[in-house]
N, C-alpha and C. Protein backbone atom coordinates (compact mmCIF):
# COMPACT_ATOMS: atom_id res chain seq x y z
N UNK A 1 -18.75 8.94 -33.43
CA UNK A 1 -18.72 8.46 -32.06
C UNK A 1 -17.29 8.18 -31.60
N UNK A 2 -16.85 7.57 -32.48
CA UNK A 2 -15.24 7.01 -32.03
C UNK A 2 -14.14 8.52 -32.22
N UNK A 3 -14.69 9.76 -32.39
CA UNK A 3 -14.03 11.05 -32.42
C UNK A 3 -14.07 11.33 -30.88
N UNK A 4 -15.10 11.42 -30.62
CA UNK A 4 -15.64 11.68 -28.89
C UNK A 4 -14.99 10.78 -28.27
N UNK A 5 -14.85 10.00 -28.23
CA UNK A 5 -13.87 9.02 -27.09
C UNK A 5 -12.60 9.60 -27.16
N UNK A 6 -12.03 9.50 -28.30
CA UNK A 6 -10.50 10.10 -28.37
C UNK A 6 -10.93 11.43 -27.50
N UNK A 7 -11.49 12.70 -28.46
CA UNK A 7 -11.47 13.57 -27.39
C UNK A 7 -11.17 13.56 -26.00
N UNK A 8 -12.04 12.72 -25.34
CA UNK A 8 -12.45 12.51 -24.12
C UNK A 8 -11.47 12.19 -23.03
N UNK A 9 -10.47 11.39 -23.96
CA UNK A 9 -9.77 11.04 -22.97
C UNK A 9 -8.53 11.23 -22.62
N UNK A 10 -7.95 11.63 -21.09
CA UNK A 10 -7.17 12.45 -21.25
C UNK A 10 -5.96 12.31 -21.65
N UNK A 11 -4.77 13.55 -21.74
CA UNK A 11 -3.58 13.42 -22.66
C UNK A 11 -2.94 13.06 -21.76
N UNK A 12 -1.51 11.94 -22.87
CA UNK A 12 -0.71 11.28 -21.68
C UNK A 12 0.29 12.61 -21.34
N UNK A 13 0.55 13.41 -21.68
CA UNK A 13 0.81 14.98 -21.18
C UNK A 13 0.86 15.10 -19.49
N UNK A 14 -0.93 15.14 -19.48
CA UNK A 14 -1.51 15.68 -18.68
C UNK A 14 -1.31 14.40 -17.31
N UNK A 15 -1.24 13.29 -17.61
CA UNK A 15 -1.22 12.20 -17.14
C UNK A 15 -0.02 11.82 -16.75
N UNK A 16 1.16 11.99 -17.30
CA UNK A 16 2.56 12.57 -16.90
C UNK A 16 3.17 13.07 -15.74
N UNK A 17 2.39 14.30 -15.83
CA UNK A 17 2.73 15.39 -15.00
C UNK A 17 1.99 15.25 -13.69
N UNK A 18 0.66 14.61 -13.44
CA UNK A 18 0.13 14.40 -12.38
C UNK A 18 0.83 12.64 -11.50
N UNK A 19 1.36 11.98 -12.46
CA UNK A 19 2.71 11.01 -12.17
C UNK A 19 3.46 11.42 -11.07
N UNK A 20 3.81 12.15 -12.36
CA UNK A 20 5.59 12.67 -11.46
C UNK A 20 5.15 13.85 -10.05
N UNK A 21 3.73 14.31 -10.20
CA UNK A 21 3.52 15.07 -8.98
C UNK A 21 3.02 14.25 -7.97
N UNK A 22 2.67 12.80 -8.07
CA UNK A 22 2.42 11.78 -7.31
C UNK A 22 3.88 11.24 -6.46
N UNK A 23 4.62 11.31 -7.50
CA UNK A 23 6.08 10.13 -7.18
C UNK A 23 6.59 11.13 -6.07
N UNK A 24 6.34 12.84 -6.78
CA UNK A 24 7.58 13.58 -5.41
C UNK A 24 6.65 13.41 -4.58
N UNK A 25 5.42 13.38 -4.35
CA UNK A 25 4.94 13.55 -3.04
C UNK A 25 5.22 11.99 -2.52
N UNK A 26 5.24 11.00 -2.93
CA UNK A 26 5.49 9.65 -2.36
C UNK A 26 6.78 9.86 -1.71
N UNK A 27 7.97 10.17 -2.09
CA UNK A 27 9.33 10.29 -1.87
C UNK A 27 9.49 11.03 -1.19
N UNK A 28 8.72 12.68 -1.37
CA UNK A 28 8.99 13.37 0.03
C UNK A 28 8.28 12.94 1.39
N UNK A 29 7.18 12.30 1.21
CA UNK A 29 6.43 11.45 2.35
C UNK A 29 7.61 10.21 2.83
N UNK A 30 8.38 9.83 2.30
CA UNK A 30 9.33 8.57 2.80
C UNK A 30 10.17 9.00 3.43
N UNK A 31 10.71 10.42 2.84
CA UNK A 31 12.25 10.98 3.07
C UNK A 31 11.70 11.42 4.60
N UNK A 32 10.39 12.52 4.65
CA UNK A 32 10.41 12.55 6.25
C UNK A 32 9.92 11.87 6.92
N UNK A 33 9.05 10.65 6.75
CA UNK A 33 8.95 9.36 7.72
C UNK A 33 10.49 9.02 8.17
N UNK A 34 11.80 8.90 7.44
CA UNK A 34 13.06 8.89 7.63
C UNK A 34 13.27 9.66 8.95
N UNK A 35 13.61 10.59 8.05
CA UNK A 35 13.79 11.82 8.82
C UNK A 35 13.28 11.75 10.42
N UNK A 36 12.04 12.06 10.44
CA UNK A 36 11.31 11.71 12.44
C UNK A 36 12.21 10.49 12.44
N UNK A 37 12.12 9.64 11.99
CA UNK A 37 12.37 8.31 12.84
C UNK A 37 14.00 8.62 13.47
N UNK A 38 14.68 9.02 12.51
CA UNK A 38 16.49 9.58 13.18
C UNK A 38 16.50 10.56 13.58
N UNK A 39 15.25 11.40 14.08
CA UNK A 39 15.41 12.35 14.78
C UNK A 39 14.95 12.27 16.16
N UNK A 40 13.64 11.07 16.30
CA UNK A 40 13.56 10.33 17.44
C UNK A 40 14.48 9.54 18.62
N UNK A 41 14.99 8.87 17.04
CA UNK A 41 16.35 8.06 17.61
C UNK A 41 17.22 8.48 18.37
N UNK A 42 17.50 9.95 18.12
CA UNK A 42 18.76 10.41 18.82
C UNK A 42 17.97 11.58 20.11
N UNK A 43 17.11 11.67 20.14
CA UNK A 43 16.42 12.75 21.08
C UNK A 43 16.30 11.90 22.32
N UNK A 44 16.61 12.00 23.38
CA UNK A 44 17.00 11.08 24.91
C UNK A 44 15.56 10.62 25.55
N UNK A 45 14.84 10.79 25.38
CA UNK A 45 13.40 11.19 26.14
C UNK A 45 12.86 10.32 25.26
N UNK A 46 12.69 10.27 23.84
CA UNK A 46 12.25 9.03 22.94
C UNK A 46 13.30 8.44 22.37
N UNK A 47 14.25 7.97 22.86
CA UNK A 47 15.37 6.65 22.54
C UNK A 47 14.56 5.35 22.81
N UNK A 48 14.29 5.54 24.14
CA UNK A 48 14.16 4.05 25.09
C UNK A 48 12.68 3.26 24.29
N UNK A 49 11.90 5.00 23.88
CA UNK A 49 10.61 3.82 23.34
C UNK A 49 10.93 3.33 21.81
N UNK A 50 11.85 4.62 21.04
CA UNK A 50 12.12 3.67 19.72
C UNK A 50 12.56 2.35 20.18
N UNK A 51 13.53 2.18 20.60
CA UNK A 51 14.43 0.64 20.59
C UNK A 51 13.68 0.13 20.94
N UNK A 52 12.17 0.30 22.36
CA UNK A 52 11.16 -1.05 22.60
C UNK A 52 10.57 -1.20 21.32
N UNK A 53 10.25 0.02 20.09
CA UNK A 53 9.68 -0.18 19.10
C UNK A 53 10.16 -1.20 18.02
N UNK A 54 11.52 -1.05 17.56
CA UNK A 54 12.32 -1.82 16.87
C UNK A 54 13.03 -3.14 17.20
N UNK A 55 13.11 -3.18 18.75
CA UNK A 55 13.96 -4.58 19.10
C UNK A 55 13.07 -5.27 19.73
N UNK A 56 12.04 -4.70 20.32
CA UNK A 56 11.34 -5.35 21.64
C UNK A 56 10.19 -5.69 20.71
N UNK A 57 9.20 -5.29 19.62
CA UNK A 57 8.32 -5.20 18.95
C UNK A 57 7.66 -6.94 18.22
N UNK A 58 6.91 -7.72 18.29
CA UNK A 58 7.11 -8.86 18.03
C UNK A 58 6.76 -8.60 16.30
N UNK A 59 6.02 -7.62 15.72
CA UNK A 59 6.01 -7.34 14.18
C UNK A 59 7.09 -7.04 13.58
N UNK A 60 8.02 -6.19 14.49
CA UNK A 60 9.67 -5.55 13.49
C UNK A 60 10.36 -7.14 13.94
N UNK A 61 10.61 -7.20 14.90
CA UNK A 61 10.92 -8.74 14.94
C UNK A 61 10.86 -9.93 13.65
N UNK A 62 9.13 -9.99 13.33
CA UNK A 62 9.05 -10.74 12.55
C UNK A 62 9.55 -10.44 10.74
N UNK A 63 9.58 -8.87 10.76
CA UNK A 63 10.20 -8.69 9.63
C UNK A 63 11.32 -8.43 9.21
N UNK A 64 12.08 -8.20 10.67
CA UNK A 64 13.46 -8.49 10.55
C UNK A 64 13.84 -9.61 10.32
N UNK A 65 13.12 -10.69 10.68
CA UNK A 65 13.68 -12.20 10.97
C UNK A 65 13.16 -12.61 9.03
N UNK A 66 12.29 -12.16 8.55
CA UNK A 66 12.27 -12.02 6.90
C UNK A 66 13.10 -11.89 6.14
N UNK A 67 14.17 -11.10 6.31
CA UNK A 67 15.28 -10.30 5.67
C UNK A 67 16.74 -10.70 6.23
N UNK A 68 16.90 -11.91 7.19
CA UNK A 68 17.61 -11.76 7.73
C UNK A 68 18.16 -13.38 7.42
């Protein structure tokens, strides 16, 4: 019985590799949340609503005022 469990369960190999295919997708999901946001920033037509987003916002507010 205690052969079958080992079997069973999977290799840290396999468990590894589905990790590290987790982490790039986390990181490439951050890098272009980045990305739009400084590409918003500088595009004229959505300036005015980022900055109501970031300065005017009473949540970025409150988590700026966290860190600050």
């Amino acid at each position: 019985m205690c052969k079958e469990l080992i079997k069973s369960k999977p290799k840290r190999e396999e468990i590894k590799k589905v990790t590290q295919k987790d982490l790039l997708a986390v990181g490439l999901t951050i890098l272009s949340m980045i990305l739009l946001g400084i590409i918003l920033w500088f595009l004229p037509f959505t300036n005015g609503w980022m900055r109501e987003l970031l300065f005017e916002n009473v949540i970025f507010n409150w988590i700026g005022n966290l860190f600050s």
